[in-house]
N, C-alpha and C. Protein backbone atom coordinates (compact mmCIF):
# COMPACT_ATOMS: atom_id res chain seq x y z
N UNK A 1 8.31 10.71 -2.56
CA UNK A 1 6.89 10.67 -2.27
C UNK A 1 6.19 11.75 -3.08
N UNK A 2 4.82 11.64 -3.45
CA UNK A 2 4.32 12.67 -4.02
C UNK A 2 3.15 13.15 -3.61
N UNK A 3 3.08 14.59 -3.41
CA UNK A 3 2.19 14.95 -2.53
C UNK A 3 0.57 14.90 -3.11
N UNK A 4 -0.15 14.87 -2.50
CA UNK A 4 -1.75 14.89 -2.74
C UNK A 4 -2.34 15.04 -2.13
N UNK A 5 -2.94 16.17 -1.85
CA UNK A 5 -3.66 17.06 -1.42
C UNK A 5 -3.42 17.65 0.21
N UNK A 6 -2.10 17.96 0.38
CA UNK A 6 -0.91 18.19 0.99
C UNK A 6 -0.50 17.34 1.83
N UNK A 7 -0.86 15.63 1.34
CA UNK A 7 -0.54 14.79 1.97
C UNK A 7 0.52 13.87 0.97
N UNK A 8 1.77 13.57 1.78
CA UNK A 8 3.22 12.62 0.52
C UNK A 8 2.47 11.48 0.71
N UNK A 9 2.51 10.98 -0.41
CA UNK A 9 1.84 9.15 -0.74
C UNK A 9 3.14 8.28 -1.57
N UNK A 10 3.56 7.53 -1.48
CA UNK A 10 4.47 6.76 -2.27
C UNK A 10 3.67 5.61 -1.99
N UNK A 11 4.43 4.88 -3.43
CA UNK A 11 3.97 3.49 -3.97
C UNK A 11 4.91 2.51 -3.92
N UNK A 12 4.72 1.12 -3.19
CA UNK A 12 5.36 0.64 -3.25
C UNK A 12 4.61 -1.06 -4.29
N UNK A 13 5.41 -1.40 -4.77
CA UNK A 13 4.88 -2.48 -5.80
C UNK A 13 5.06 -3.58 -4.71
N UNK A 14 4.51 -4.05 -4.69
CA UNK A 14 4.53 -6.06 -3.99
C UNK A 14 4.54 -6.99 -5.45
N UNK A 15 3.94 -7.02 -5.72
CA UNK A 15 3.66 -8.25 -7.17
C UNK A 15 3.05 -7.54 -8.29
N UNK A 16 3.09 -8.31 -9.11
CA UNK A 16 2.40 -7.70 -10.31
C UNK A 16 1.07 -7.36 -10.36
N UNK A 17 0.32 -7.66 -9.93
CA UNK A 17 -0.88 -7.38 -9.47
C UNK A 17 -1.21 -6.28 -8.08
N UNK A 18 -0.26 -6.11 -7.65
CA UNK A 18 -0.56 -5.68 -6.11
C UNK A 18 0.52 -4.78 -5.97
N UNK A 19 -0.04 -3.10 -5.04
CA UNK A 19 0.86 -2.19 -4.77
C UNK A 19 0.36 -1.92 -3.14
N UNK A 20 1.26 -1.70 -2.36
CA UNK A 20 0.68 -0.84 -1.63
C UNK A 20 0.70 0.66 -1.54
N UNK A 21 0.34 1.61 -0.94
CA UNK A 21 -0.16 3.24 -1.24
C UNK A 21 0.52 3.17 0.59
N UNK A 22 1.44 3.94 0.39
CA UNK A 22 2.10 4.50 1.67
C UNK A 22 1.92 6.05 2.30
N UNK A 23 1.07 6.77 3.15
CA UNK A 23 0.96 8.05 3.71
C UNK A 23 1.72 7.86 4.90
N UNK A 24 2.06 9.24 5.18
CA UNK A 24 2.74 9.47 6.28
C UNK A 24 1.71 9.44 7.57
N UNK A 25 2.29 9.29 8.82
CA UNK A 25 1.22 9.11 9.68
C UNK A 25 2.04 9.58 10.65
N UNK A 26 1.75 10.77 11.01
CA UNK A 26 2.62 11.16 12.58
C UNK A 26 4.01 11.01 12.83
N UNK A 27 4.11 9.62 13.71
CA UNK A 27 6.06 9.50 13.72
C UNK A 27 6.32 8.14 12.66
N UNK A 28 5.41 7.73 11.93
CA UNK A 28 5.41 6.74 11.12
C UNK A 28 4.44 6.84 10.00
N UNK A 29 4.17 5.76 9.14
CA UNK A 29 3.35 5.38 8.01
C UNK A 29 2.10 4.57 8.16
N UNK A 30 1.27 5.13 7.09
CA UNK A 30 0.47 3.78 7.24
C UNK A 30 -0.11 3.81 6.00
N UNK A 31 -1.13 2.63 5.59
CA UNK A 31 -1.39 2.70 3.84
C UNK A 31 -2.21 1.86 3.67
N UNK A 32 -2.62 1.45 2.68
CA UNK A 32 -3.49 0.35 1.78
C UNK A 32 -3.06 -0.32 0.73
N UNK A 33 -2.82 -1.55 1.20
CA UNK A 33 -3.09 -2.26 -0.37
C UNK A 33 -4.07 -2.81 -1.58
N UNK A 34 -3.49 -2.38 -2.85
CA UNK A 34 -4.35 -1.95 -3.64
C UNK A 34 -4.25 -3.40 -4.64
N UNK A 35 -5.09 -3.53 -5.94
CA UNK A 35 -4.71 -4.12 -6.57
C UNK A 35 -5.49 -3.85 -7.91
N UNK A 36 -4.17 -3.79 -8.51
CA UNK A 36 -3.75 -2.67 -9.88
C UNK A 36 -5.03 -3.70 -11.23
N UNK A 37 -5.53 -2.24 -11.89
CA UNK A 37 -6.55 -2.91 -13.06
C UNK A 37 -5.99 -2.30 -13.97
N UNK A 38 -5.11 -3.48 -14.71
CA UNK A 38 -4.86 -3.36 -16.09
C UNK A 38 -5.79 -3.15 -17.08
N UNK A 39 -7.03 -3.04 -17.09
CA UNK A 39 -7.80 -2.65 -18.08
C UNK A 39 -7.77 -1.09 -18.38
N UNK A 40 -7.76 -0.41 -16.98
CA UNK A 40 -8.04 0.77 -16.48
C UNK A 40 -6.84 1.80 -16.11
N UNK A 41 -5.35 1.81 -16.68
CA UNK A 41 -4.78 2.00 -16.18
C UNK A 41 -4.51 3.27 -15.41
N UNK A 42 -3.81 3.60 -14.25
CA UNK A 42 -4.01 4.57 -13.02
C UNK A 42 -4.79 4.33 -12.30
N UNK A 43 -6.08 2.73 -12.07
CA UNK A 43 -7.20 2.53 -11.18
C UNK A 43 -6.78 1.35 -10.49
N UNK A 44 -7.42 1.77 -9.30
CA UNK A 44 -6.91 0.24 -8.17
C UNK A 44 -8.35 -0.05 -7.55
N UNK A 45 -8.12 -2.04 -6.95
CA UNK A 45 -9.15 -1.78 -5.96
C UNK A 45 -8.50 -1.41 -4.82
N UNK A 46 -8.92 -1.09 -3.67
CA UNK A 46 -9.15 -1.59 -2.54
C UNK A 46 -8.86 -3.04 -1.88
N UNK A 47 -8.11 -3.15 -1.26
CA UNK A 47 -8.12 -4.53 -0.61
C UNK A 47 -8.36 -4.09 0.74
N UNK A 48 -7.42 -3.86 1.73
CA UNK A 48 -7.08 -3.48 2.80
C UNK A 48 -6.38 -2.72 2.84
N UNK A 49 -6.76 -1.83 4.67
CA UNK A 49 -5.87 -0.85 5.15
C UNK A 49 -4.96 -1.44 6.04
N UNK A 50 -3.47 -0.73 5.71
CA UNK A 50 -2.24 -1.60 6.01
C UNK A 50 -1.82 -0.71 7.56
N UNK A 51 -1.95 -0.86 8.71
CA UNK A 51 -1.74 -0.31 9.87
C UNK A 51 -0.53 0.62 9.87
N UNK A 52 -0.59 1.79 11.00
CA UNK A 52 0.37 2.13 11.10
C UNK A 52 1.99 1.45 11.83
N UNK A 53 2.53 1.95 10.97
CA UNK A 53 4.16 1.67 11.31
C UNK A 53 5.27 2.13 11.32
N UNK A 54 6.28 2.09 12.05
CA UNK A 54 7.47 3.49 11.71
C UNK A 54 7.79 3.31 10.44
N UNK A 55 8.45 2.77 10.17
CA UNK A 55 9.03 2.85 8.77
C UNK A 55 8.55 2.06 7.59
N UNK A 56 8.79 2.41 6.27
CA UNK A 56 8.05 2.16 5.01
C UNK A 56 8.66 0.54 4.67
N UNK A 57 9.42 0.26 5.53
CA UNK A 57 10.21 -0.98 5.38
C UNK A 57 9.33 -1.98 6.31
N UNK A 58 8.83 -1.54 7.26
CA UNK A 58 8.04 -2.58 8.36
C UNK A 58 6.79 -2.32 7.66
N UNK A 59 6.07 -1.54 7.13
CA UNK A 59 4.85 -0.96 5.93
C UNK A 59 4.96 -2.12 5.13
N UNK A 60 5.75 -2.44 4.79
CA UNK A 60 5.74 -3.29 3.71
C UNK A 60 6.10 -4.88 3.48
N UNK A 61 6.80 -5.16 4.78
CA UNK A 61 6.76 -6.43 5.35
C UNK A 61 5.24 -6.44 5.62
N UNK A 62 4.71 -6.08 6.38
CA UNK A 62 3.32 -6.08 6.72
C UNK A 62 2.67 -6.57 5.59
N UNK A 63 2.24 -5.84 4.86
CA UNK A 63 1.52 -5.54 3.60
C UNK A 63 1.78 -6.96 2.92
N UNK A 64 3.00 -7.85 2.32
CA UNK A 64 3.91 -8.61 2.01
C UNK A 64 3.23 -9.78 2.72
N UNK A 65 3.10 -9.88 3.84
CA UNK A 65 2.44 -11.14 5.00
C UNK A 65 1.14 -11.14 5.05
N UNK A 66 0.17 -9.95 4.85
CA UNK A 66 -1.32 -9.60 4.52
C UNK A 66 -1.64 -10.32 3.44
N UNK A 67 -0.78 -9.65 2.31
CA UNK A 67 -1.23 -10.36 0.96
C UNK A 67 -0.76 -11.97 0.81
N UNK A 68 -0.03 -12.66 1.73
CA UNK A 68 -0.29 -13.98 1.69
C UNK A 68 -1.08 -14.58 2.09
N UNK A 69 -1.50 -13.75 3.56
CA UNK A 69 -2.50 -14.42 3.89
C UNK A 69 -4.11 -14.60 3.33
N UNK A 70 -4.05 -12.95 2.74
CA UNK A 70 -5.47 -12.96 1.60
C UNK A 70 -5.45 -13.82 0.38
N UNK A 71 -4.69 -14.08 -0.09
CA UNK A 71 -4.36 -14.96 -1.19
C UNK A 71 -4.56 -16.61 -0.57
N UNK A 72 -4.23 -16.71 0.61
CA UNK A 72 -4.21 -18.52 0.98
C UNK A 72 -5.59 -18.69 1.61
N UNK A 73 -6.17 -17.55 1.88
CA UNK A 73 -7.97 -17.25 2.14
C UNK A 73 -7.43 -17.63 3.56
């Protein structure tokens, strides 16, 4: 994880287009998924905030089932 601004953030990739941004949250995680601008590189939008969860593994199932469902509208 890497810290920012004395908070650890890790990245986890979903698709080529799409990462989610993982912070620590108490006894678990929580984060946003982003989606990556290749024009711009190091810039994301905003999609959604991904709820808290214990682990970066249920973070990301989450995130994983979000982005299908935003994608099938």
């Amino acid at each position: 994880m890497q810290e920012s601004g004395g908070m650890q953030e890790e990245y986890i990739f979903l698709e080529e287009h799409y990462v989610l941004k993982i912070r620590k949250s108490g006894e678990g995680v929580e984060g946003e998924v982003l989606m990556r601008d290749f024009t711009s590189p190091g810039h994301a939008a905003h999609l959604f905030a991904a709820p808290r969860q214990e682990t970066p593994e249920a973070l990301e199932a989450w995130a994983q089932q979000a982005l299908r469902a935003y994608r099938e509208g």
